[in-house]
C-alpha atoms as a PDB file:
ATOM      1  CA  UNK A   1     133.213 130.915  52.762  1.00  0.00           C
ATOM      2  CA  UNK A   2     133.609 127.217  53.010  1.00  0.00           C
ATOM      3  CA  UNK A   3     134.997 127.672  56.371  1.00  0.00           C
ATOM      4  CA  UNK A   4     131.686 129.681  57.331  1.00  0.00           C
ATOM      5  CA  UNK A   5     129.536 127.205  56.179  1.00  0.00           C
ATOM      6  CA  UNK A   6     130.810 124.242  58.096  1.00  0.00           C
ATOM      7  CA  UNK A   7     130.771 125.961  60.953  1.00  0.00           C
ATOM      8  CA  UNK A   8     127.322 127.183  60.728  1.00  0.00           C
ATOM      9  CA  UNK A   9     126.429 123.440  59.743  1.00  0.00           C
ATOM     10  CA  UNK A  10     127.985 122.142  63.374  1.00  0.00           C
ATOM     11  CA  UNK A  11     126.439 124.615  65.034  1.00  0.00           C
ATOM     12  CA  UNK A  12     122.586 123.691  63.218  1.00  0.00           C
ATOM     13  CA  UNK A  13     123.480 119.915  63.940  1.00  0.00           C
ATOM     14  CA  UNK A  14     124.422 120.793  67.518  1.00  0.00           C
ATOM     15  CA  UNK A  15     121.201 122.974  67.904  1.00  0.00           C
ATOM     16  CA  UNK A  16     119.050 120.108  66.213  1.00  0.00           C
ATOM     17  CA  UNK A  17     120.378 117.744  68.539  1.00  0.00           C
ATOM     18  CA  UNK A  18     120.068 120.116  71.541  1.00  0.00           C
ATOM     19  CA  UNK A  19     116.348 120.713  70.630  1.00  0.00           C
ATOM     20  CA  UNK A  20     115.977 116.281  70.643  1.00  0.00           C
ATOM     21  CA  UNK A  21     116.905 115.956  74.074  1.00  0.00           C
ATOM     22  CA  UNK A  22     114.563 118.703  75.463  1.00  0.00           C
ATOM     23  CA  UNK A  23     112.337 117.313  74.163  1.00  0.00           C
ATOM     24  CA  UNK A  24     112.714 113.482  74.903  1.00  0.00           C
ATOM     25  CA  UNK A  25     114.323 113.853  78.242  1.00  0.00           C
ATOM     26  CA  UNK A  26     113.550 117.359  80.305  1.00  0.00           C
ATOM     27  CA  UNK A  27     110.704 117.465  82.604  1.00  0.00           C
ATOM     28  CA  UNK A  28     108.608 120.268  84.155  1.00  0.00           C
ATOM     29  CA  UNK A  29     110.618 121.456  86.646  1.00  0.00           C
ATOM     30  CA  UNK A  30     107.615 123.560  87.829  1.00  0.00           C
ATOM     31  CA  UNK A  31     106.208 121.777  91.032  1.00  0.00           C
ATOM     32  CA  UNK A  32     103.132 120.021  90.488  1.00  0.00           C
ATOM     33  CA  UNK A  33     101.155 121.604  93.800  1.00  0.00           C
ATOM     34  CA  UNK A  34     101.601 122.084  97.391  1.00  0.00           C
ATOM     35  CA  UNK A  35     102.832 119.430  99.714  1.00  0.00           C
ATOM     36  CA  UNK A  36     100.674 116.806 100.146  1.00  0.00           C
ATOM     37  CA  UNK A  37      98.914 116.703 103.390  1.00  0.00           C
ATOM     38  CA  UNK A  38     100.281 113.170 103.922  1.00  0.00           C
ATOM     39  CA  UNK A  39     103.649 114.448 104.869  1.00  0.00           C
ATOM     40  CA  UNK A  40     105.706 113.519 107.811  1.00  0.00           C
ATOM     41  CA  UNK A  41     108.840 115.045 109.707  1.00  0.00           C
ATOM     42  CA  UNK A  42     112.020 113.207 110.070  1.00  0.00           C
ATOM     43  CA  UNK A  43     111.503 113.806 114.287  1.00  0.00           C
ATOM     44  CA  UNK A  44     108.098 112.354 113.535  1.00  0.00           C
ATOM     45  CA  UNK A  45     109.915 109.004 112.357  1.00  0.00           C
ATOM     46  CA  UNK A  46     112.482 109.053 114.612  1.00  0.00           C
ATOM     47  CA  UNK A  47     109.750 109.107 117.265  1.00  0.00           C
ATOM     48  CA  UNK A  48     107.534 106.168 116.292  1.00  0.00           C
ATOM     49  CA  UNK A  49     110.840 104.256 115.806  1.00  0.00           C
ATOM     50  CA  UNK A  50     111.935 105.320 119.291  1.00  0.00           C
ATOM     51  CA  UNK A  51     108.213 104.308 121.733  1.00  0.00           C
ATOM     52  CA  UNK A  52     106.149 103.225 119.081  1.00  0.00           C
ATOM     53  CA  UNK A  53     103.750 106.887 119.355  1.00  0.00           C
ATOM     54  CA  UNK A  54     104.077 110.645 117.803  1.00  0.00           C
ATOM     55  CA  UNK A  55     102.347 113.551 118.590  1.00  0.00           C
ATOM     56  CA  UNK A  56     102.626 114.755 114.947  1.00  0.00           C
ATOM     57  CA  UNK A  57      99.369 114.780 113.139  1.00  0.00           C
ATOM     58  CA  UNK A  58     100.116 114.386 108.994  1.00  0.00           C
ATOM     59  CA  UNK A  59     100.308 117.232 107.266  1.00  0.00           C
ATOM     60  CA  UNK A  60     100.604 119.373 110.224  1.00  0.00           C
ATOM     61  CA  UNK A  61     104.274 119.944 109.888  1.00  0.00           C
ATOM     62  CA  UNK A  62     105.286 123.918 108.173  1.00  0.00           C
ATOM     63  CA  UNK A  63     107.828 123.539 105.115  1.00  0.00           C
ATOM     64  CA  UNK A  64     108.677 127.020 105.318  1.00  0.00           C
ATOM     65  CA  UNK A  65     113.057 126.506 106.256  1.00  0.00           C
ATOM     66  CA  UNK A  66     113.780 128.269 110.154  1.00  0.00           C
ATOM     67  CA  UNK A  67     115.426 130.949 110.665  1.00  0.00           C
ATOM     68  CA  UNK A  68     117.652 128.536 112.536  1.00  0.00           C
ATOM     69  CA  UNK A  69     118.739 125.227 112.816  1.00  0.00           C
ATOM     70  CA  UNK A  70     116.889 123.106 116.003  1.00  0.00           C
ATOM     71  CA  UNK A  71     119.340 121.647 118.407  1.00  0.00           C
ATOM     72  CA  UNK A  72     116.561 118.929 118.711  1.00  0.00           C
ATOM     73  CA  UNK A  73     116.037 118.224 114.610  1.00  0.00           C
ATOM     74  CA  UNK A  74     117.216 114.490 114.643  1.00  0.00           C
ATOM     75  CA  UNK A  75     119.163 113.128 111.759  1.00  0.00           C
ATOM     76  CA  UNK A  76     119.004 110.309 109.736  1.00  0.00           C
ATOM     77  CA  UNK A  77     122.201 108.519 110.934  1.00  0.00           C
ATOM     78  CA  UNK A  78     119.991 108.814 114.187  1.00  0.00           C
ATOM     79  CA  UNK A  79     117.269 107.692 112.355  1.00  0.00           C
ATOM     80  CA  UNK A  80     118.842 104.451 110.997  1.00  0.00           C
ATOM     81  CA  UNK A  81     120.629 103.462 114.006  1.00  0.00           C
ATOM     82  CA  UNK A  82     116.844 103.607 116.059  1.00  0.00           C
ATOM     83  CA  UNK A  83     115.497 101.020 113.825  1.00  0.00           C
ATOM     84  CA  UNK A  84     115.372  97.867 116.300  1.00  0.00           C
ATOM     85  CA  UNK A  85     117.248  94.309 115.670  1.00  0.00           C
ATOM     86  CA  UNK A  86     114.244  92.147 115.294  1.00  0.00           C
ATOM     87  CA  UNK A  87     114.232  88.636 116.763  1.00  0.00           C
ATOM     88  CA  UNK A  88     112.617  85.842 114.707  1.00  0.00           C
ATOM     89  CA  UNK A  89     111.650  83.992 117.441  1.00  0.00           C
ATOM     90  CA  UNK A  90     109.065  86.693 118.706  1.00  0.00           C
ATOM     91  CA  UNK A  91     107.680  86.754 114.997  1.00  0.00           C
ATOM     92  CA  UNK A  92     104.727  84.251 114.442  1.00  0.00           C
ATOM     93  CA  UNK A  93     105.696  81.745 111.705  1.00  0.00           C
ATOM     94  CA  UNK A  94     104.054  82.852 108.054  1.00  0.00           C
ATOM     95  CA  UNK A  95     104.669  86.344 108.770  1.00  0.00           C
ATOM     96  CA  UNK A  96     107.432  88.217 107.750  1.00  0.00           C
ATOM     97  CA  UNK A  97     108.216  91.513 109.451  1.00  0.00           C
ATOM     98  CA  UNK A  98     110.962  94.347 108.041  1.00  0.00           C
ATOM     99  CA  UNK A  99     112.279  91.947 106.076  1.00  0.00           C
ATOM    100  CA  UNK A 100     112.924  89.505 109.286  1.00  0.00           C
ATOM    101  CA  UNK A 101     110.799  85.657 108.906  1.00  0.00           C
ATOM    102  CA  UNK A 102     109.141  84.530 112.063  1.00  0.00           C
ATOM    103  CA  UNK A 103     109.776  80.908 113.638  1.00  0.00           C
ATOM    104  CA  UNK A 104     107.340  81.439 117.057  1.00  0.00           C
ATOM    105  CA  UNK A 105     104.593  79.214 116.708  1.00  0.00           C
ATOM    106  CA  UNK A 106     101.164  80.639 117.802  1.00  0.00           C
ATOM    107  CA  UNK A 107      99.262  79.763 121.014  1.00  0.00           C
ATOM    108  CA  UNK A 108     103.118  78.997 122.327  1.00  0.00           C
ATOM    109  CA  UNK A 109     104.288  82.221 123.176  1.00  0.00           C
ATOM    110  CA  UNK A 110     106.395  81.799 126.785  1.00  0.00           C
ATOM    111  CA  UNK A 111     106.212  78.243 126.369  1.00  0.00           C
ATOM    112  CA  UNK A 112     108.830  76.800 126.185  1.00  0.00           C
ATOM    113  CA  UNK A 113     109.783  73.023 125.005  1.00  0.00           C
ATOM    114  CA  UNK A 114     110.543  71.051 128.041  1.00  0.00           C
ATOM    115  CA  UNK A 115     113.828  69.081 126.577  1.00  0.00           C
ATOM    116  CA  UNK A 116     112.548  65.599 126.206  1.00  0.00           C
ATOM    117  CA  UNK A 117     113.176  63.700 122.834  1.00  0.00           C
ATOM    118  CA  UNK A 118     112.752  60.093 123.433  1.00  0.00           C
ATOM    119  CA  UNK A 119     109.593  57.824 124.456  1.00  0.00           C
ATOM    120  CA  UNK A 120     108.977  54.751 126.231  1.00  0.00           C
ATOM    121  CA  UNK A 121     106.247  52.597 126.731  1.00  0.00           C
ATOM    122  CA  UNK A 122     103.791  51.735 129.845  1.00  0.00           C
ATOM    123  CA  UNK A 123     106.484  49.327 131.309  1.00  0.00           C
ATOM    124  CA  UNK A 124     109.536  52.186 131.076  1.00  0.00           C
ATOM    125  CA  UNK A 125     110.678  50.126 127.883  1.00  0.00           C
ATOM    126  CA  UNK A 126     112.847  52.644 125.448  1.00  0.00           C
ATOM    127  CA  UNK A 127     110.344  52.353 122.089  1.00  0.00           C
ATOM    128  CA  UNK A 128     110.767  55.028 118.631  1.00  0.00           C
ATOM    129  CA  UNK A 129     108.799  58.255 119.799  1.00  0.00           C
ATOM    130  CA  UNK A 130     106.775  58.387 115.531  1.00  0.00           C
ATOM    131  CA  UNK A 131     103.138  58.231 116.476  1.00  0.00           C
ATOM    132  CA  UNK A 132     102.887  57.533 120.041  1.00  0.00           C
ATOM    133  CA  UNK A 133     101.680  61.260 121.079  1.00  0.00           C
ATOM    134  CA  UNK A 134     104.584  61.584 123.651  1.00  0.00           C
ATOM    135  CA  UNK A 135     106.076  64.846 124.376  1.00  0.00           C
ATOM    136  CA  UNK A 136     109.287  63.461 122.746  1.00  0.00           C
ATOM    137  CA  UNK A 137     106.832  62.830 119.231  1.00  0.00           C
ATOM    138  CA  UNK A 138     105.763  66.763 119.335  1.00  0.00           C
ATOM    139  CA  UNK A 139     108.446  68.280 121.293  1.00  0.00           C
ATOM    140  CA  UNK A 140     105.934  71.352 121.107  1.00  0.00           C
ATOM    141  CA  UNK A 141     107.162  74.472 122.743  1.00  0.00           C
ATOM    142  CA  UNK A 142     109.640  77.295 121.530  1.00  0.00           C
ATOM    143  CA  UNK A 143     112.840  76.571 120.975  1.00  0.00           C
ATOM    144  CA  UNK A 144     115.494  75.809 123.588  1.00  0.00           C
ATOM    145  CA  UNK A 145     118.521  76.062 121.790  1.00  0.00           C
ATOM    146  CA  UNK A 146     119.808  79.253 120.497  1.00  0.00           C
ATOM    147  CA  UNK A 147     119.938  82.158 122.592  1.00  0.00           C
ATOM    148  CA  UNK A 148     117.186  80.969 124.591  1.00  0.00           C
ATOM    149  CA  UNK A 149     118.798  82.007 127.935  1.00  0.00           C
ATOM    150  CA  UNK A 150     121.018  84.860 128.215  1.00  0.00           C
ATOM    151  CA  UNK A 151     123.982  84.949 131.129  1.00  0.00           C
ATOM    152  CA  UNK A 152     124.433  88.811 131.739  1.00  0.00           C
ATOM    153  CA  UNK A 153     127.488  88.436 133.752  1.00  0.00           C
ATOM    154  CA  UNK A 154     126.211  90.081 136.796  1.00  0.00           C
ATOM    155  CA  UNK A 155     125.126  87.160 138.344  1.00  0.00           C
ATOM    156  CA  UNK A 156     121.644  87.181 136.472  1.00  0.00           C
ATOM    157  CA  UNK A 157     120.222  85.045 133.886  1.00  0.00           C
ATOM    158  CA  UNK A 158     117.522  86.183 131.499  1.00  0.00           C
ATOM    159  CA  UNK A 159     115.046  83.698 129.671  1.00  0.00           C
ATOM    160  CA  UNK A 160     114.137  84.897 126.446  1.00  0.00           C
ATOM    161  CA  UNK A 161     111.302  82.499 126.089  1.00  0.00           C
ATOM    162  CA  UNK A 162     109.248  83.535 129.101  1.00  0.00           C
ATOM    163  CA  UNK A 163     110.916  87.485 129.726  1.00  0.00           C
ATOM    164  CA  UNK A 164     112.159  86.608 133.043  1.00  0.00           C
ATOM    165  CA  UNK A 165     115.099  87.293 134.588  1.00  0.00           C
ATOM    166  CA  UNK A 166     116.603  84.805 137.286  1.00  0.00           C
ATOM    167  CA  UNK A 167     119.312  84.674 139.774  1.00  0.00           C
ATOM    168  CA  UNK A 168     122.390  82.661 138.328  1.00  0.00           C
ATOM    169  CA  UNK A 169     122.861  80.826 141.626  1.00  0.00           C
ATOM    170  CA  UNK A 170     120.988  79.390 144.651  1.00  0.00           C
ATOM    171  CA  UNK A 171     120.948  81.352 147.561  1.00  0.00           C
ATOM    172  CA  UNK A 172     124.003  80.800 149.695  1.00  0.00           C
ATOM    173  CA  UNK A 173     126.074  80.063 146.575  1.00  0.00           C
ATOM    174  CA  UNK A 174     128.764  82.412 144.697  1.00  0.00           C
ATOM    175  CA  UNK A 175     131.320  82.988 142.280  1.00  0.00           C
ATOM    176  CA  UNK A 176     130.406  83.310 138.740  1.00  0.00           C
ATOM    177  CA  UNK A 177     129.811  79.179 138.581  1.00  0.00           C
ATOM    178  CA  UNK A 178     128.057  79.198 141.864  1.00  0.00           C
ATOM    179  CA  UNK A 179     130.677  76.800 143.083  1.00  0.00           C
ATOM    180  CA  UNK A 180     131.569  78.962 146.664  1.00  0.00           C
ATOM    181  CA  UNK A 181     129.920  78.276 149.415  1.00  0.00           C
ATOM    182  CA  UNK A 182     126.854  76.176 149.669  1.00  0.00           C
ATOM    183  CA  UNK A 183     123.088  76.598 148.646  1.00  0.00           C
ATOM    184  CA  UNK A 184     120.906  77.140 151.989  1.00  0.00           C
ATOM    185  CA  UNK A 185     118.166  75.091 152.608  1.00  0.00           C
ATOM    186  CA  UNK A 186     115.666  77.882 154.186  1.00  0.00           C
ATOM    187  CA  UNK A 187     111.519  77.585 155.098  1.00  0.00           C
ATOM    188  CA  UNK A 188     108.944  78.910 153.390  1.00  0.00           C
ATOM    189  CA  UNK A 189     108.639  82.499 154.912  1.00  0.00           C
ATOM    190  CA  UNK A 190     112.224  82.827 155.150  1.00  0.00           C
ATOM    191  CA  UNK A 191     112.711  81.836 151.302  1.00  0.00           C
ATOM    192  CA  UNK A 192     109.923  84.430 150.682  1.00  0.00           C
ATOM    193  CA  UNK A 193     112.051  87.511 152.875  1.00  0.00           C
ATOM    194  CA  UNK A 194     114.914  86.414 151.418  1.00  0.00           C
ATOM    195  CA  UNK A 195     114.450  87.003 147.868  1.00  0.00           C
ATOM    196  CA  UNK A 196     112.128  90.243 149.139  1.00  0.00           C
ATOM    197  CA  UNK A 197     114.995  91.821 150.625  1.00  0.00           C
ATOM    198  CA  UNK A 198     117.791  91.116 147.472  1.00  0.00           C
ATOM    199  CA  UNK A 199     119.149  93.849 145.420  1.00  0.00           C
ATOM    200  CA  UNK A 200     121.365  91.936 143.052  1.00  0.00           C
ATOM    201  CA  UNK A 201     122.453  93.435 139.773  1.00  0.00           C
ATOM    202  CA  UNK A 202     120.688  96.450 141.180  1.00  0.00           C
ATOM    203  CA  UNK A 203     117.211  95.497 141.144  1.00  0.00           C
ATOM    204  CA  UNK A 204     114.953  95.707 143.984  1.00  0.00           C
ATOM    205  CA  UNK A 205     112.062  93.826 143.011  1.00  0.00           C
ATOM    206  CA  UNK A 206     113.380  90.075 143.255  1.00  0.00           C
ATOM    207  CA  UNK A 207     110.698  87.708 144.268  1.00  0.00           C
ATOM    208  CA  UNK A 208     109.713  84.033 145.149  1.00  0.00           C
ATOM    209  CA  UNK A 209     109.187  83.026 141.364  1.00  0.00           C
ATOM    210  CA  UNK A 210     105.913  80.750 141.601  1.00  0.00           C
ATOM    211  CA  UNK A 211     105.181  77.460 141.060  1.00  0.00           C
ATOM    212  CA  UNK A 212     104.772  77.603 137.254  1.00  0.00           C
ATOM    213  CA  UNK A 213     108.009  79.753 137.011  1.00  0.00           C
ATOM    214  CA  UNK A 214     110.021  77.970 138.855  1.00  0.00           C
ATOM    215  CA  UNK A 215     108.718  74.495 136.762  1.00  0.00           C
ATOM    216  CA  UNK A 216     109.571  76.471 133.423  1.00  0.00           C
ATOM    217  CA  UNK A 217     113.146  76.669 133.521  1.00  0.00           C
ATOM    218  CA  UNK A 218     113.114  72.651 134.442  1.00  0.00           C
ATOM    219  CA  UNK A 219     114.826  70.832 131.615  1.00  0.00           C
ATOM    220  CA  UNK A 220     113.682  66.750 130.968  1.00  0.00           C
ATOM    221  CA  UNK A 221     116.766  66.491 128.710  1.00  0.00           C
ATOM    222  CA  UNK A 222     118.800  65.884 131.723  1.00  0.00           C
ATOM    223  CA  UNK A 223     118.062  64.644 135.265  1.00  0.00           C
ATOM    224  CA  UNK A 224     120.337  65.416 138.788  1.00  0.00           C
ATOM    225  CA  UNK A 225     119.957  68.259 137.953  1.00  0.00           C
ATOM    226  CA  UNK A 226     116.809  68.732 135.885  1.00  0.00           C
ATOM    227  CA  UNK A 227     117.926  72.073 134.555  1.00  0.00           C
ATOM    228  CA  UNK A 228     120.686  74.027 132.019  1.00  0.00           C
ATOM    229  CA  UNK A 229     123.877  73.591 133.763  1.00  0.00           C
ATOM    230  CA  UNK A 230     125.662  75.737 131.425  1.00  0.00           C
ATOM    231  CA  UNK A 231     123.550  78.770 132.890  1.00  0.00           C
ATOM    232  CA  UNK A 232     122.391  77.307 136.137  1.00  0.00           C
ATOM    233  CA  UNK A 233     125.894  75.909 137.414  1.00  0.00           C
ATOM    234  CA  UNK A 234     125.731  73.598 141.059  1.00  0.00           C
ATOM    235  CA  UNK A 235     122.236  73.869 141.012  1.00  0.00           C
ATOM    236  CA  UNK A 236     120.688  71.400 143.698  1.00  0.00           C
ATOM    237  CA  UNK A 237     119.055  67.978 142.259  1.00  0.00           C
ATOM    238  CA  UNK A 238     116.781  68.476 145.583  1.00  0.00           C
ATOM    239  CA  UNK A 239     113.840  70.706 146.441  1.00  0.00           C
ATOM    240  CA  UNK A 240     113.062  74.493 145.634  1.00  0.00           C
ATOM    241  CA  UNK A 241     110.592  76.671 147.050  1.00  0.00           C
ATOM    242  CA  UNK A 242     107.729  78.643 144.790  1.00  0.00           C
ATOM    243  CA  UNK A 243     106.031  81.071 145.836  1.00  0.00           C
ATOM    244  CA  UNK A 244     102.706  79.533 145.684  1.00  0.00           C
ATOM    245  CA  UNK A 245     100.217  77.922 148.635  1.00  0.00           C
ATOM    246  CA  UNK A 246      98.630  74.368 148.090  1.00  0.00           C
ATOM    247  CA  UNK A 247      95.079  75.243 147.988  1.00  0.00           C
ATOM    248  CA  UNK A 248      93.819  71.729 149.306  1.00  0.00           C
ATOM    249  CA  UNK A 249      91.112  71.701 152.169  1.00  0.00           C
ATOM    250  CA  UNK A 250      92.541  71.947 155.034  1.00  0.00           C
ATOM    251  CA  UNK A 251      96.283  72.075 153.741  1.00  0.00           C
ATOM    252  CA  UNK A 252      96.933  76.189 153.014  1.00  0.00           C
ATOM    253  CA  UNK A 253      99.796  75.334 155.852  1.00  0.00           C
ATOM    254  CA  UNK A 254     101.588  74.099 153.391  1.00  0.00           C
ATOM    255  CA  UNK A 255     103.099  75.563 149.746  1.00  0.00           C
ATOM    256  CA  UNK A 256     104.656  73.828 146.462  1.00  0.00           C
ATOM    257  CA  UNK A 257     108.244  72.944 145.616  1.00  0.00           C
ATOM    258  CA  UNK A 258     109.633  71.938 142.693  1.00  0.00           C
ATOM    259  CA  UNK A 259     112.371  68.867 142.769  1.00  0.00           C
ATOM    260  CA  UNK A 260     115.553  69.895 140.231  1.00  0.00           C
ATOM    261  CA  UNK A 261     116.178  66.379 140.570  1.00  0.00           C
ATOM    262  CA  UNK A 262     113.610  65.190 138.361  1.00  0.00           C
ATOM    263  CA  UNK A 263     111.196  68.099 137.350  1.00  0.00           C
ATOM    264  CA  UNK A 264     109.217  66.638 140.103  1.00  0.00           C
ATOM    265  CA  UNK A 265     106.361  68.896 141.952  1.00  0.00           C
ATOM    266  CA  UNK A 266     105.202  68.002 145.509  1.00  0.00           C
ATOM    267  CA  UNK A 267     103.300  70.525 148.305  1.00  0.00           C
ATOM    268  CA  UNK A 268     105.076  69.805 151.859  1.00  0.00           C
ATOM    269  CA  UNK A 269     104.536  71.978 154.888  1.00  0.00           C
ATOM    270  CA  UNK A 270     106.355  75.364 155.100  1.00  0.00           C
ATOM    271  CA  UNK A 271     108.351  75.330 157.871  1.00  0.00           C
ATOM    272  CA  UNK A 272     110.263  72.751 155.943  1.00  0.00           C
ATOM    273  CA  UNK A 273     113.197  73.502 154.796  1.00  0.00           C
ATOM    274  CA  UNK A 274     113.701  73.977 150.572  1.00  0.00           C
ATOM    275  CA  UNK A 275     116.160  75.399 148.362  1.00  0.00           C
ATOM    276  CA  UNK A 276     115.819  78.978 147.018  1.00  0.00           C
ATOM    277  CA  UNK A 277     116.492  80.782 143.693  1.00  0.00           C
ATOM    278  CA  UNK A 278     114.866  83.996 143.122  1.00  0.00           C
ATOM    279  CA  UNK A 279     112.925  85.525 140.087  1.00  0.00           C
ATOM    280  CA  UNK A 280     112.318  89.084 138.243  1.00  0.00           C
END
């Protein structure tokens, strides 16, 4: 009998106890309503991620499970791995995106910082740059170090400040420093054929950059040559051809060029001969 009652105490405990966490933890597993009309698709995600557009209008999507599995249903491994690397230098400063704090400045976007730190005065005298207004005080622009330029090892360089794409070397020059052969000093309508006709790296639509172009990727850090070396190897400190005409009365016969010796822009006449590097 004593036996009987213990065990029938146990069991009231256990059924007590039982009854306590029903009651303080279970829910309602009854579904509240139907899906709310808010709903989206995983391929609806994996869409936007993908070109930034969907065709999927919210709410539109059935949750009644096929008959069979879509070879086009995309997962979420797939998912993940779409979400794109975001650069901070594209991000305006203040904002942060996906978790990724900007550092482009606004109103600069392309622009970027032309290389020169120090100052002088009206006499060429070296003097502190605090104050004077210089380009070495503000040294406005994006930045240039980093991954500003990219080599792609097919003989192409892409600037990730103005989304251009240039030819590693002069024309007439090779290797992969440019140090074969020698750059060709070409005229004006030649220069423009030339980089018409190129196919390097498999693109067809090389160009003449113009004369702002061509001035962007000049660098006042150094001088002879005015430029990156470590992407723009045996480049010239003489004369390059733009694309562009100088519009003075009387003087269309002629067309700008940009000196790599000094960052140094003059308009000469175009059967003169200028060196060439072409632009994408």
């Amino acid at each position: 009998m004593k036996k009987f009652l213990k065990i029938g105490s146990f069991v009231l405990v256990a059924f007590i106890i039982g009854a306590f966490v029903r009651t303080s933890f279970a829910g309602s597993l009854t579904p509240p309503g139907v899906p709310a009309s808010t709903m989206y698709t995983l391929d609806g995600i994996y869409n936007r991620l993908i070109d930034n557009t969907t065709s999927q209008v919210e709410g539109s999507a059935s949750f009644t499970t096929p008959g069979s599995v879509s070879a086009t249903f995309h997962t979420l491994k797939q998912i993940y791995e779409s979400i794109p690397t975001l650069d901070a230098t594209k991000i305006l400063t203040g904002t942060t995106y996906m978790g990724v704090a900007g550092t482009a400045s606004a109103g600069q976007a392309g622009l970027p910082k032309t290389g020169q730190t120090d100052c002088w005065d009206a006499s060429g005298t070296p003097i502190s740059c605090t104050g004077t207004g210089q380009d070495g005080d503000y040294e406005k622009g994006l930045p240039t170090s980093g991954a500003r330029f990219v080599d792609n090892t097919d003989s192409t360089i892409s600037d990730n400040a103005t989304g251009l794409m240039w030819k590693k070397c002069s024309e007439g020059q090779s290797d992969t420093d440019c140090s074969a052969d020698s750059a060709t000093g070409l005229d004006w309508t030649t220069a423009l054929s030339t980089c018409e006709a190129d196919t390097t790296a498999g693109h067809s639509d090389w160009r003449l950059p113009n004369r702002i172009e061509l001035l962007s990727i000049v660098s006042l850090a150094t001088v002879n040559p005015a430029i990156d070396t470590t992407f723009f190897p045996n480049t010239q400190s003489g004369s390059y051809w733009s694309s562009s005409t100088y519009q003075g009365p009387g003087g269309e016969g002629g067309a700008w060029l940009v000196s790599f010796g000094d960052g140094y822009s003059d308009a000469v006449g175009k059967a003169e001969g200028g060196y060439v590097r072409c632009v994408r």
